[in-house]
PDB file of N, CA and C in Angstrom:
ATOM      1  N   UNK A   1       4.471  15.040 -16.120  1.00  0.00           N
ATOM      2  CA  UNK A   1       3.483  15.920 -15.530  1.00  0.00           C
ATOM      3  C   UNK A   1       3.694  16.017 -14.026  1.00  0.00           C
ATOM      4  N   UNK A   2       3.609  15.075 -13.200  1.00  0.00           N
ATOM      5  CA  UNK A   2       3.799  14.901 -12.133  1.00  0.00           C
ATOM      6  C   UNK A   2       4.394  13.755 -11.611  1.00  0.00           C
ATOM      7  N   UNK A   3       5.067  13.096 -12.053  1.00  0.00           N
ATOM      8  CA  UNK A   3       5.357  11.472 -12.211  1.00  0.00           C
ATOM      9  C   UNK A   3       6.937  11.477 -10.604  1.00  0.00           C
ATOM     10  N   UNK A   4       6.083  11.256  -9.667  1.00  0.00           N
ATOM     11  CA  UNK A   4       6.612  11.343  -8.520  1.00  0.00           C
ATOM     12  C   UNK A   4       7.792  12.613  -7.960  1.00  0.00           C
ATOM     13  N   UNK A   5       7.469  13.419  -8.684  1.00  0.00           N
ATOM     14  CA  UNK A   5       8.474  14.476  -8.111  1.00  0.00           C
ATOM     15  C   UNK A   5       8.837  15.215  -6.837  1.00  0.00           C
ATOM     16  N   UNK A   6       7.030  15.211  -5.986  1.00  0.00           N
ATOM     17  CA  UNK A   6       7.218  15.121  -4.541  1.00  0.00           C
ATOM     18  C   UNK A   6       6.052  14.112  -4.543  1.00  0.00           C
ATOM     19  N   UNK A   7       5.918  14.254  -3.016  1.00  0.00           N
ATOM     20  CA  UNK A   7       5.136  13.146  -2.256  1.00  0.00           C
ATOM     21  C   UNK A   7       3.746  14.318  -2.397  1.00  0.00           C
ATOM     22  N   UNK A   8       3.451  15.241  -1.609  1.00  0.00           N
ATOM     23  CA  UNK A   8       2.476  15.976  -1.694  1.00  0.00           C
ATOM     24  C   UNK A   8       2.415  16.874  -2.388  1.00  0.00           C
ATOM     25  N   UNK A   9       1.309  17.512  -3.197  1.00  0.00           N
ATOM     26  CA  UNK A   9       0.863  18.857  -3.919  1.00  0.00           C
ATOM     27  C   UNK A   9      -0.420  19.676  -3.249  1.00  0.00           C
ATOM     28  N   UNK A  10       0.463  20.860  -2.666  1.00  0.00           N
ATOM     29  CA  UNK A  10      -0.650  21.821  -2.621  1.00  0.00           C
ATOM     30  C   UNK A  10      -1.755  22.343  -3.387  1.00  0.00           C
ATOM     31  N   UNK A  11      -3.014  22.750  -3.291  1.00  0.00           N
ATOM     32  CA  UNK A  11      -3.934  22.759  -3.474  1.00  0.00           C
ATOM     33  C   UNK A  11      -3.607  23.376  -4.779  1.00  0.00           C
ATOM     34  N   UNK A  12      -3.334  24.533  -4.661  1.00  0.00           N
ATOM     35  CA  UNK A  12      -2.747  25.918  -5.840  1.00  0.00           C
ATOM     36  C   UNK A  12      -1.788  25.091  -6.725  1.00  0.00           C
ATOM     37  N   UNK A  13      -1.065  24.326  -6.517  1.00  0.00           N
ATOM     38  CA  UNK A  13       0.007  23.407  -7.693  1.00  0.00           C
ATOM     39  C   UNK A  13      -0.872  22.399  -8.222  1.00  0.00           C
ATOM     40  N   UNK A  14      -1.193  21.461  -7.041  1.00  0.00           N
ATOM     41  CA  UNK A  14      -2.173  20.958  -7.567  1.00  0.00           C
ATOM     42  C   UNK A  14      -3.417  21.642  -8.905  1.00  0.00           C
ATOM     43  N   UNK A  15      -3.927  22.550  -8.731  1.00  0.00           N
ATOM     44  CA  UNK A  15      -5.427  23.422  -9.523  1.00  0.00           C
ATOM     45  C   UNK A  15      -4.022  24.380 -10.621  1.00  0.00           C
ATOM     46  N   UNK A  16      -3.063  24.840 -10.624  1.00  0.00           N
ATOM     47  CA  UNK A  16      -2.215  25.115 -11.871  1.00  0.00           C
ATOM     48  C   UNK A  16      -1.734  24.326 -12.223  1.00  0.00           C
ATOM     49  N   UNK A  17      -1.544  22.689 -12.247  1.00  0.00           N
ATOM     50  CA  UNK A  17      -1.265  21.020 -12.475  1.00  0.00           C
ATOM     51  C   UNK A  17      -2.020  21.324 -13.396  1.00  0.00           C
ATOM     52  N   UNK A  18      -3.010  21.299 -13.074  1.00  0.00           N
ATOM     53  CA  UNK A  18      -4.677  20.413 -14.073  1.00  0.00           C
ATOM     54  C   UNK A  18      -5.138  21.846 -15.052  1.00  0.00           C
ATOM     55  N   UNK A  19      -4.742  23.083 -14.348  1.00  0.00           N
ATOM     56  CA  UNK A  19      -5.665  24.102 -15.153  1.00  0.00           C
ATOM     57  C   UNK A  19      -6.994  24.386 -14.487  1.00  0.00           C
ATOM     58  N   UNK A  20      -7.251  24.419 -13.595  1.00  0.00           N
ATOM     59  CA  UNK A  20      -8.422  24.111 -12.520  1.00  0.00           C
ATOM     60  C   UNK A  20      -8.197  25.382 -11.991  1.00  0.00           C
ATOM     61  N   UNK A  21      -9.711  25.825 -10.921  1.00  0.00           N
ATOM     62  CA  UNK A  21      -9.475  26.659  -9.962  1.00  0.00           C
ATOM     63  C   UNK A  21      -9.221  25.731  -8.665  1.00  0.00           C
ATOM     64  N   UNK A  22      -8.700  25.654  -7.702  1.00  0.00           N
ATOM     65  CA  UNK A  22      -8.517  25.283  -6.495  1.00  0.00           C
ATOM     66  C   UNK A  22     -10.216  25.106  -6.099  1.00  0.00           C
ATOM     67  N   UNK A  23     -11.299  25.874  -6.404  1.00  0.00           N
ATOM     68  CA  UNK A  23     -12.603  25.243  -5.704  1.00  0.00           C
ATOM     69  C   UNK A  23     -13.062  24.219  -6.484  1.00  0.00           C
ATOM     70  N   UNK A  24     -12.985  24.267  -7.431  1.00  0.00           N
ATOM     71  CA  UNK A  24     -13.068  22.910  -8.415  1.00  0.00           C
ATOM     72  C   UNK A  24     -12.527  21.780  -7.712  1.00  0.00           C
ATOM     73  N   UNK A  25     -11.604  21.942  -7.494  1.00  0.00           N
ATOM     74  CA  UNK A  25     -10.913  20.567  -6.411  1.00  0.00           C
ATOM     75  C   UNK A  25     -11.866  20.279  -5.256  1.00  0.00           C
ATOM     76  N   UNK A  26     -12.095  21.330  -4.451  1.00  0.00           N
ATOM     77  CA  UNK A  26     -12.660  21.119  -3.339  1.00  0.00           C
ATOM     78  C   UNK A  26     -14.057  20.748  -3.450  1.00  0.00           C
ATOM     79  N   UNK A  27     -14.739  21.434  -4.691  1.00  0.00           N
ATOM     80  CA  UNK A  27     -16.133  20.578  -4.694  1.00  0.00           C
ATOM     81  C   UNK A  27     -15.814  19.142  -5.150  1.00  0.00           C
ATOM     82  N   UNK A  28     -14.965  18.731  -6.181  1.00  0.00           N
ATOM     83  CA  UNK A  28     -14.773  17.857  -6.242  1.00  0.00           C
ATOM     84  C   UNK A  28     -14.554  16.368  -5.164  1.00  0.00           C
ATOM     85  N   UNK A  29     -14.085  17.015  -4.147  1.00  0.00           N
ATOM     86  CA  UNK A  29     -13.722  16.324  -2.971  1.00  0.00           C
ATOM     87  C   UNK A  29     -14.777  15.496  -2.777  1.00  0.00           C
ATOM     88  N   UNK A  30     -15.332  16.618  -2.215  1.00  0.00           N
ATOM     89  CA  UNK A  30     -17.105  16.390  -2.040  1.00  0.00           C
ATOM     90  C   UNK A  30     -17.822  15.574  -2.437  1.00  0.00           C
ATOM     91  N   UNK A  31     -17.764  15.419  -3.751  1.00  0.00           N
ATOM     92  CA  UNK A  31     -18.457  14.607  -5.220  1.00  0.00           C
ATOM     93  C   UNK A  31     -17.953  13.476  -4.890  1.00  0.00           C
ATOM     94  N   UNK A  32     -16.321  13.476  -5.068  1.00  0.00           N
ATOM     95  CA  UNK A  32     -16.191  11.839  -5.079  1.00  0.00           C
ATOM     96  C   UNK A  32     -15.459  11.134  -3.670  1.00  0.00           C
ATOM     97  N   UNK A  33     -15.678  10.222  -3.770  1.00  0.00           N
ATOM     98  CA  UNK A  33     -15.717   9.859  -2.448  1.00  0.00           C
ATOM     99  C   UNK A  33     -13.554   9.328  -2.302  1.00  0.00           C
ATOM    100  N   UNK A  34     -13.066   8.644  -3.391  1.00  0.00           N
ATOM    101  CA  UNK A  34     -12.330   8.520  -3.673  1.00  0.00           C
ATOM    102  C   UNK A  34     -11.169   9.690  -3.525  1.00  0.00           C
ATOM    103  N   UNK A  35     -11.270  10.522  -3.878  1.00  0.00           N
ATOM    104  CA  UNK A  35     -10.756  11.670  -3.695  1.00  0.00           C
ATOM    105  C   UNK A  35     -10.809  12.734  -2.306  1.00  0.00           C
ATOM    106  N   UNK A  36      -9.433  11.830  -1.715  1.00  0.00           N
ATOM    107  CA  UNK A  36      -9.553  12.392   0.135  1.00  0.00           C
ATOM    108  C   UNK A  36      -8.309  13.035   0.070  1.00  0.00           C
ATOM    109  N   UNK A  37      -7.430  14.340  -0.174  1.00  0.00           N
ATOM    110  CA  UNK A  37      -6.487  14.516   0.028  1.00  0.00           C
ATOM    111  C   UNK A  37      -6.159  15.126   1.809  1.00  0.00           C
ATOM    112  N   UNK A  38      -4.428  14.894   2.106  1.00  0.00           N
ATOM    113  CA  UNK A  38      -4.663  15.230   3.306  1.00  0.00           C
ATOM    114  C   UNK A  38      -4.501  16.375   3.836  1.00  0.00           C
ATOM    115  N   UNK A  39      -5.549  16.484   5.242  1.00  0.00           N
ATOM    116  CA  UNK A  39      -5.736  18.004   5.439  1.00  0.00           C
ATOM    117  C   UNK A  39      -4.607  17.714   7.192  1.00  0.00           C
ATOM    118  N   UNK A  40      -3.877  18.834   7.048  1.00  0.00           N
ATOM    119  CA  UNK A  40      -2.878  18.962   8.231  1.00  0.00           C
ATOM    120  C   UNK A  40      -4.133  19.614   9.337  1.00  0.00           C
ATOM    121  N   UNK A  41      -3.491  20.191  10.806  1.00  0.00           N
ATOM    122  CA  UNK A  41      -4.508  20.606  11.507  1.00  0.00           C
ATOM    123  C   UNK A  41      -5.064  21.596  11.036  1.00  0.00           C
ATOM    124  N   UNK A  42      -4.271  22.308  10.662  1.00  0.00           N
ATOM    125  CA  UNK A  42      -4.767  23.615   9.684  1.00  0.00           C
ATOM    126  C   UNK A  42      -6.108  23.700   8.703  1.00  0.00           C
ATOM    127  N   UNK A  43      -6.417  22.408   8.394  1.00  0.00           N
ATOM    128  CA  UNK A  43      -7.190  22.106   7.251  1.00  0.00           C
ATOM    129  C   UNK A  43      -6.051  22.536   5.854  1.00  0.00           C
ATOM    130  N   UNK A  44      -5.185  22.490   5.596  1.00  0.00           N
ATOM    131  CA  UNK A  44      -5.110  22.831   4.505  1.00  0.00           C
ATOM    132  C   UNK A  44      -4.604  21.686   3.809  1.00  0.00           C
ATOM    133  N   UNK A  45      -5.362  21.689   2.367  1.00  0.00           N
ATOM    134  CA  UNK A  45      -5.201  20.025   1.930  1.00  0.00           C
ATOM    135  C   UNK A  45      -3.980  19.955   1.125  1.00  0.00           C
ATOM    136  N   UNK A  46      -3.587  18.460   0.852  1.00  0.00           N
ATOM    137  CA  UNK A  46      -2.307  18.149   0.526  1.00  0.00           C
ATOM    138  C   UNK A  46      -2.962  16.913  -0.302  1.00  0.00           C
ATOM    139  N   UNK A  47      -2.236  16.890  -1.722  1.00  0.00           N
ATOM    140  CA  UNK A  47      -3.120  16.014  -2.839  1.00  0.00           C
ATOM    141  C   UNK A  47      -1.656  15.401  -2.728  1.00  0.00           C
ATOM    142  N   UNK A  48      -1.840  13.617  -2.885  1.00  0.00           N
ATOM    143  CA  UNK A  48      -0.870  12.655  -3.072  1.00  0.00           C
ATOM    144  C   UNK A  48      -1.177  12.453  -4.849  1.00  0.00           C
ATOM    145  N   UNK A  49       0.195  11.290  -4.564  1.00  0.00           N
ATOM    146  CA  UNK A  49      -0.196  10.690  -5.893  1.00  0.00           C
ATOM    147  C   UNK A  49      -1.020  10.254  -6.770  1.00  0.00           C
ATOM    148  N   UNK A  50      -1.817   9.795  -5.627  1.00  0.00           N
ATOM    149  CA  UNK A  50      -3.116   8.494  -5.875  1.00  0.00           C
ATOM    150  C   UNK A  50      -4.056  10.077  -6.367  1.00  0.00           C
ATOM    151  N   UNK A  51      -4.259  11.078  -5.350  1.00  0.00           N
ATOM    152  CA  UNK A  51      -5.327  11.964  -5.856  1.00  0.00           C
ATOM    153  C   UNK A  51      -5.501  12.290  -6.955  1.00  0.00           C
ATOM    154  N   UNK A  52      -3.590  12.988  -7.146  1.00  0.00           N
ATOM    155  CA  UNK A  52      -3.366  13.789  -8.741  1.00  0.00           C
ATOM    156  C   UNK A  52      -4.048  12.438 -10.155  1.00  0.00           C
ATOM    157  N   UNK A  53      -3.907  11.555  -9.462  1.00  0.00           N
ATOM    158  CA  UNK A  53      -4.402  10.204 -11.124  1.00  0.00           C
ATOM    159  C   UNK A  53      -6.047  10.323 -10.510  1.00  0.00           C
ATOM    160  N   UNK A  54      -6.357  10.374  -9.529  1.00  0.00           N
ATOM    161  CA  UNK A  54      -7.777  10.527  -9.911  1.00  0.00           C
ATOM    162  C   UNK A  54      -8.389  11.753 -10.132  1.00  0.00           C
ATOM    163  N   UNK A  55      -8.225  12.682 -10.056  1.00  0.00           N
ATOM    164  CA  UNK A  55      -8.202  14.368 -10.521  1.00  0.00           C
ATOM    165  C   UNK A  55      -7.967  14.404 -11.516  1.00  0.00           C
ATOM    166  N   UNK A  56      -7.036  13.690 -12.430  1.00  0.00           N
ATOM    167  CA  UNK A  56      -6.646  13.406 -14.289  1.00  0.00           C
ATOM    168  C   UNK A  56      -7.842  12.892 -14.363  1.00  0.00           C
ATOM    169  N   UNK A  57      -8.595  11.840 -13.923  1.00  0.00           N
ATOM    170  CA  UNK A  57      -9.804  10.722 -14.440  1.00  0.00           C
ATOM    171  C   UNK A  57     -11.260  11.747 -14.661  1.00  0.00           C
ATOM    172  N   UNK A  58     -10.812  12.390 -13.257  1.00  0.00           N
ATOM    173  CA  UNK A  58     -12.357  13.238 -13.256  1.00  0.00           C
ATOM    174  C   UNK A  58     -12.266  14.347 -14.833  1.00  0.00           C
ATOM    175  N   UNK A  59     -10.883  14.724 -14.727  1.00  0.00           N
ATOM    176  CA  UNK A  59     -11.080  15.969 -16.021  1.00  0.00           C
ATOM    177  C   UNK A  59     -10.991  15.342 -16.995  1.00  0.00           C
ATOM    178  N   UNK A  60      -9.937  14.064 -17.610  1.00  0.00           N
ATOM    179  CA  UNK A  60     -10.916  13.357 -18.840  1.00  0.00           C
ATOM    180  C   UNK A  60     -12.262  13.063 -18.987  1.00  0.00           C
ATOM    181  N   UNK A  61     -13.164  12.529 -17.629  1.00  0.00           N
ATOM    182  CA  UNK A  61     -13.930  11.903 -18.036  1.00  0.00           C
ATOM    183  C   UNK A  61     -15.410  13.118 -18.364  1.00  0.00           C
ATOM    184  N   UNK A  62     -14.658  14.564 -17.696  1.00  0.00           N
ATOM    185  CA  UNK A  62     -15.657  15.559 -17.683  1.00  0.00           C
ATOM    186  C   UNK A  62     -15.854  16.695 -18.645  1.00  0.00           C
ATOM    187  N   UNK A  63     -14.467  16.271 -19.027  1.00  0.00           N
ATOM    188  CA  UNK A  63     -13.928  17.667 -19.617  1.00  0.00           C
ATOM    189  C   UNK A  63     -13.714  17.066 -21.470  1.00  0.00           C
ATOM    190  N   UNK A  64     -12.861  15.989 -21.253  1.00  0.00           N
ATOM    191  CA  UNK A  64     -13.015  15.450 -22.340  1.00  0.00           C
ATOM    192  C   UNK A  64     -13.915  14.560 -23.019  1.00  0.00           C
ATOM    193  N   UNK A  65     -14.402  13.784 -22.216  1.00  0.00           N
ATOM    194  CA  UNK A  65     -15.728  12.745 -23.332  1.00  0.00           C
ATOM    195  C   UNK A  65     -17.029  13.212 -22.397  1.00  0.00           C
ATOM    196  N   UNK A  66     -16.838  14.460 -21.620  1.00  0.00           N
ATOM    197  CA  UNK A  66     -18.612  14.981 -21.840  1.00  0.00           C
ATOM    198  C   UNK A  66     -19.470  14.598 -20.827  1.00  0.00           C
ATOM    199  N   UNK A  67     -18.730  14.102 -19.507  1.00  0.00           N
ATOM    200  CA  UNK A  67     -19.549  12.951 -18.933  1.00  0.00           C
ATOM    201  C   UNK A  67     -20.176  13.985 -17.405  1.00  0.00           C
ATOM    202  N   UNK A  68     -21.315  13.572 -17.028  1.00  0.00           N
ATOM    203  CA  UNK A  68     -22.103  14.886 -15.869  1.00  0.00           C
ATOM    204  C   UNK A  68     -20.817  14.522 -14.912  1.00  0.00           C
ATOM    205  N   UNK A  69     -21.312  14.847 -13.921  1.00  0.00           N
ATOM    206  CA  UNK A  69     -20.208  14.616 -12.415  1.00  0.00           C
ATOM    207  C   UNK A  69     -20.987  13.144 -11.968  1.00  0.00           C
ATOM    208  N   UNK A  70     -22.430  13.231 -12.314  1.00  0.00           N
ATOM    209  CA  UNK A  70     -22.687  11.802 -12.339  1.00  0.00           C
ATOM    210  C   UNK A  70     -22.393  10.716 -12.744  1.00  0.00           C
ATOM    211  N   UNK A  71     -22.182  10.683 -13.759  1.00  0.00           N
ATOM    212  CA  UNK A  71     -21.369   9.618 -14.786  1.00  0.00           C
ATOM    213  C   UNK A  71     -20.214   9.536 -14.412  1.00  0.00           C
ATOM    214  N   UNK A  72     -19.471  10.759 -14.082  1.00  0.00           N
ATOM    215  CA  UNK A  72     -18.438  10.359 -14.115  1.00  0.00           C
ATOM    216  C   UNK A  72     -17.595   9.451 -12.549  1.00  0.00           C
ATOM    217  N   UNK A  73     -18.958   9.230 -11.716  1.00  0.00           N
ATOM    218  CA  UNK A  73     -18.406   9.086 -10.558  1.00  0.00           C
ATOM    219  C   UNK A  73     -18.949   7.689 -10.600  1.00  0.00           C
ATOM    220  N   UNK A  74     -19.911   7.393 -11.396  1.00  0.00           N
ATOM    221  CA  UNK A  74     -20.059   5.545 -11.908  1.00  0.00           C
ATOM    222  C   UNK A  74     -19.154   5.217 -12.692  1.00  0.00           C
ATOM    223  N   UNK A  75     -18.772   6.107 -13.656  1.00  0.00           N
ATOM    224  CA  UNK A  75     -17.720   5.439 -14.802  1.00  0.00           C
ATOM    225  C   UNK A  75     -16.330   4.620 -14.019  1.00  0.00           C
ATOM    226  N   UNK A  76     -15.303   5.927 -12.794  1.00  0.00           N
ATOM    227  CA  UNK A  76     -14.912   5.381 -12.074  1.00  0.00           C
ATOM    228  C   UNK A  76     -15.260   4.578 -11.225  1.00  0.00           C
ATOM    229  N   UNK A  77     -16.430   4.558 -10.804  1.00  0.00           N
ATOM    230  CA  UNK A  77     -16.979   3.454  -9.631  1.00  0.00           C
ATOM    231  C   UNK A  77     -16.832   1.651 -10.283  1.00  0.00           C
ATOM    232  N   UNK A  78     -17.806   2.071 -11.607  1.00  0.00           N
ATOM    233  CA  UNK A  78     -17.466   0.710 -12.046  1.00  0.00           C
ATOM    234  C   UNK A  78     -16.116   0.297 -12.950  1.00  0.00           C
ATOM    235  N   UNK A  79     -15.581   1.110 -13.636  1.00  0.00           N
ATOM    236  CA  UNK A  79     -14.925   0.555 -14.570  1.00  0.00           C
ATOM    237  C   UNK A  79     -13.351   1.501 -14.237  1.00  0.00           C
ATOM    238  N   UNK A  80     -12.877   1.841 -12.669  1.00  0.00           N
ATOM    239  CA  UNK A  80     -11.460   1.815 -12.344  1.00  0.00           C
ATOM    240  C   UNK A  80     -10.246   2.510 -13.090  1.00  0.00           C
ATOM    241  N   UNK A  81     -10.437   0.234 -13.719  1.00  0.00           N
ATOM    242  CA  UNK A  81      -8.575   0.535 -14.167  1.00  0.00           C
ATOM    243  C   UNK A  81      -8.683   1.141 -15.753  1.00  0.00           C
ATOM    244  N   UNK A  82     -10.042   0.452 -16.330  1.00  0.00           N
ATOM    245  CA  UNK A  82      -9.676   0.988 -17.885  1.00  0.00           C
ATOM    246  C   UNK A  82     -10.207   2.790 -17.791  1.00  0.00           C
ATOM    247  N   UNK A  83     -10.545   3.275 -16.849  1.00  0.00           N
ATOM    248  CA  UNK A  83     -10.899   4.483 -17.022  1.00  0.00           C
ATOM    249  C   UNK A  83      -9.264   5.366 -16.247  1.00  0.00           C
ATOM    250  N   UNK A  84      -8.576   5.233 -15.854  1.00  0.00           N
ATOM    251  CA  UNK A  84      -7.598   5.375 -15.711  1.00  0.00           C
ATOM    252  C   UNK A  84      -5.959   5.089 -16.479  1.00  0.00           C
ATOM    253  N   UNK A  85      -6.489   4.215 -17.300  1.00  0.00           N
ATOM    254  CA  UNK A  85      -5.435   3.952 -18.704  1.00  0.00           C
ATOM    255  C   UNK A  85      -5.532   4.703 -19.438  1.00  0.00           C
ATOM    256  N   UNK A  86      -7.326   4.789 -19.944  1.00  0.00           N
ATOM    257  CA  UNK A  86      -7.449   5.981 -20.793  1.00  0.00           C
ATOM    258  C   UNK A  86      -7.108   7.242 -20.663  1.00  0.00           C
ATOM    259  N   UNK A  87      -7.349   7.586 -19.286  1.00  0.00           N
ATOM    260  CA  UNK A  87      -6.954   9.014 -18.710  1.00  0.00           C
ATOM    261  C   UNK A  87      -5.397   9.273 -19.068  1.00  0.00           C
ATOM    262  N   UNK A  88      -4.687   8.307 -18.765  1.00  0.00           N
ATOM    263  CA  UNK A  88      -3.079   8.647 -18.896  1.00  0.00           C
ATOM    264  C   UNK A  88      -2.738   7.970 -19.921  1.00  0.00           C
ATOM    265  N   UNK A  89      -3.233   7.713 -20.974  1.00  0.00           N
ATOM    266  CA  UNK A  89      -2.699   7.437 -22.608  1.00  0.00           C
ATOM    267  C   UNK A  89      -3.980   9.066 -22.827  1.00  0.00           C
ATOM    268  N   UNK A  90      -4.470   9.442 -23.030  1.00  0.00           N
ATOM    269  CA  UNK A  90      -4.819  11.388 -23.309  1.00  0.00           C
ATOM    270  C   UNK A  90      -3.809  12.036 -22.678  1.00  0.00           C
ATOM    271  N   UNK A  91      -3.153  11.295 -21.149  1.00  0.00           N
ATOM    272  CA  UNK A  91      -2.046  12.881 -20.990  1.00  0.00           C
ATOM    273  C   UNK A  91      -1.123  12.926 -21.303  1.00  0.00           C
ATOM    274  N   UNK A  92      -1.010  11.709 -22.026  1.00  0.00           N
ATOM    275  CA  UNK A  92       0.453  11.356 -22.854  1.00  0.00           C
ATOM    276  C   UNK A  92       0.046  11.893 -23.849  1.00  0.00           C
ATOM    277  N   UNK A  93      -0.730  11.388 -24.505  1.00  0.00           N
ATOM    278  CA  UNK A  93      -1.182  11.892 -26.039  1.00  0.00           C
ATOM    279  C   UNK A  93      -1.014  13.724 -26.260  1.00  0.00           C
ATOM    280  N   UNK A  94      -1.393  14.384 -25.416  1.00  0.00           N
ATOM    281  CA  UNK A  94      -1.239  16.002 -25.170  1.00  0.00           C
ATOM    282  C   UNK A  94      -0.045  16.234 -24.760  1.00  0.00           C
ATOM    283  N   UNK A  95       0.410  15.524 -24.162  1.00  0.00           N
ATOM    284  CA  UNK A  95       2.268  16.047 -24.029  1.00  0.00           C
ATOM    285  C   UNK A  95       2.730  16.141 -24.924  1.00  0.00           C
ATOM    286  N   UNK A  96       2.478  14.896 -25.985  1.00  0.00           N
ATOM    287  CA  UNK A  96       3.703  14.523 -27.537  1.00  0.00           C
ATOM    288  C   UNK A  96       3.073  15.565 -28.140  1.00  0.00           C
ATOM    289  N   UNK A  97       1.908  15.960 -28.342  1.00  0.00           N
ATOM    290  CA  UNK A  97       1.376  16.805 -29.515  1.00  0.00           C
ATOM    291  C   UNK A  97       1.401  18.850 -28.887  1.00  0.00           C
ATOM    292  N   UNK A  98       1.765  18.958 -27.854  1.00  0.00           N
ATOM    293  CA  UNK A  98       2.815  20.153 -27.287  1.00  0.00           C
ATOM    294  C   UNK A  98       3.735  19.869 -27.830  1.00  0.00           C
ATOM    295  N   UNK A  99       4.496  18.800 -27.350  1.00  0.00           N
ATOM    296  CA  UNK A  99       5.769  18.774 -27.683  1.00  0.00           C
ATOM    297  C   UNK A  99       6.218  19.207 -29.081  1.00  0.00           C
ATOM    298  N   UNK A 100       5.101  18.478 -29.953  1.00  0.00           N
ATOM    299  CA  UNK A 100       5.362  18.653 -31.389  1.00  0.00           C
ATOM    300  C   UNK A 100       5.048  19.898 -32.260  1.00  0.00           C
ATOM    301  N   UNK A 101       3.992  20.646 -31.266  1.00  0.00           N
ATOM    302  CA  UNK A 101       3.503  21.950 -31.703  1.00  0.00           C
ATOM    303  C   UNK A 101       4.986  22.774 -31.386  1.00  0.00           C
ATOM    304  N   UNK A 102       5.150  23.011 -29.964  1.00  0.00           N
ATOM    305  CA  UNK A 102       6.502  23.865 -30.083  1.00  0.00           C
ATOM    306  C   UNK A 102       7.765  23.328 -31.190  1.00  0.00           C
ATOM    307  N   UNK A 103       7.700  22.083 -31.658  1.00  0.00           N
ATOM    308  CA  UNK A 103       8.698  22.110 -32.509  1.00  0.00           C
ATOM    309  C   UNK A 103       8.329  22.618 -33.576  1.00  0.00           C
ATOM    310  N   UNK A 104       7.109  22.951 -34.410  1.00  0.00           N
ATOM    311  CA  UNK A 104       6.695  23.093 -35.183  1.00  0.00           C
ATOM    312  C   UNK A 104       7.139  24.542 -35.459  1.00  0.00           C
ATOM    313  N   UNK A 105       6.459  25.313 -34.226  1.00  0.00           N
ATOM    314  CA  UNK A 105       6.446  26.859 -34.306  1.00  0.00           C
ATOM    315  C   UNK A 105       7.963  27.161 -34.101  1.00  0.00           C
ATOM    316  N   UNK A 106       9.322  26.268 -33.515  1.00  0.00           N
ATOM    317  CA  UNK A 106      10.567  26.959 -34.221  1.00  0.00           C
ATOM    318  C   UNK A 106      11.134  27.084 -35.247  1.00  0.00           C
ATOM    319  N   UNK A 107      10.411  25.972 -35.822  1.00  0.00           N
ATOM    320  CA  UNK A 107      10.826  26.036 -37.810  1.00  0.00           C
ATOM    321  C   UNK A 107      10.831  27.389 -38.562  1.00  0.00           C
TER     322      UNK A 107
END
């Protein structure tokens, strides 16, 4: 998905990364405190590594098991690392089962 290919992602790669609009990110910012990407003088932000895995956490934990923006900013607050395993065993899990759909549909 993104597994160190550059150092920074623009906002727009970043939000076509995830499937997101780019303001989604930016309210997001907002929301969690964790989530600081860097802004040049320009303001224009630049998402690292560390962001893109917590930007995966927020859309599992929002998108997939249902959770408000509230929850989901305790779920990470308290519980980190296992909420971040889970996040990236789902984006694995959706890669293999693409993967396996396009093999399917060349048969």
């Amino acid at each position: 998905m993104f597994e160190a290919e550059k150092q920074y992602y623009s906002i727009s790669e970043t939000a076509e990364i995830f499937g997101v609009k780019p303001s989604l990110l930016r309210s997001w910012e907002n929301d969690f405190e964790l989530l600081k990407p860097f802004k040049n003088q320009k303001g224009t932000r630049f998402f690292t590594l560390k962001d893109m895995e917590i930007i995966r956490m927020i859309i599992y934990l929002t998108k997939d098991k249902g959770y408000t923006l509230h929850g989901a900013k305790e779920a990470i607050r308290c519980n980190f690392g296992k909420v971040a395993e889970q996040a990236e065993l789902i984006s694995k899990l959706n890669t293999v089962k693409e993967f396996l759909l396009a093999i399917k549909n060349n048969l």
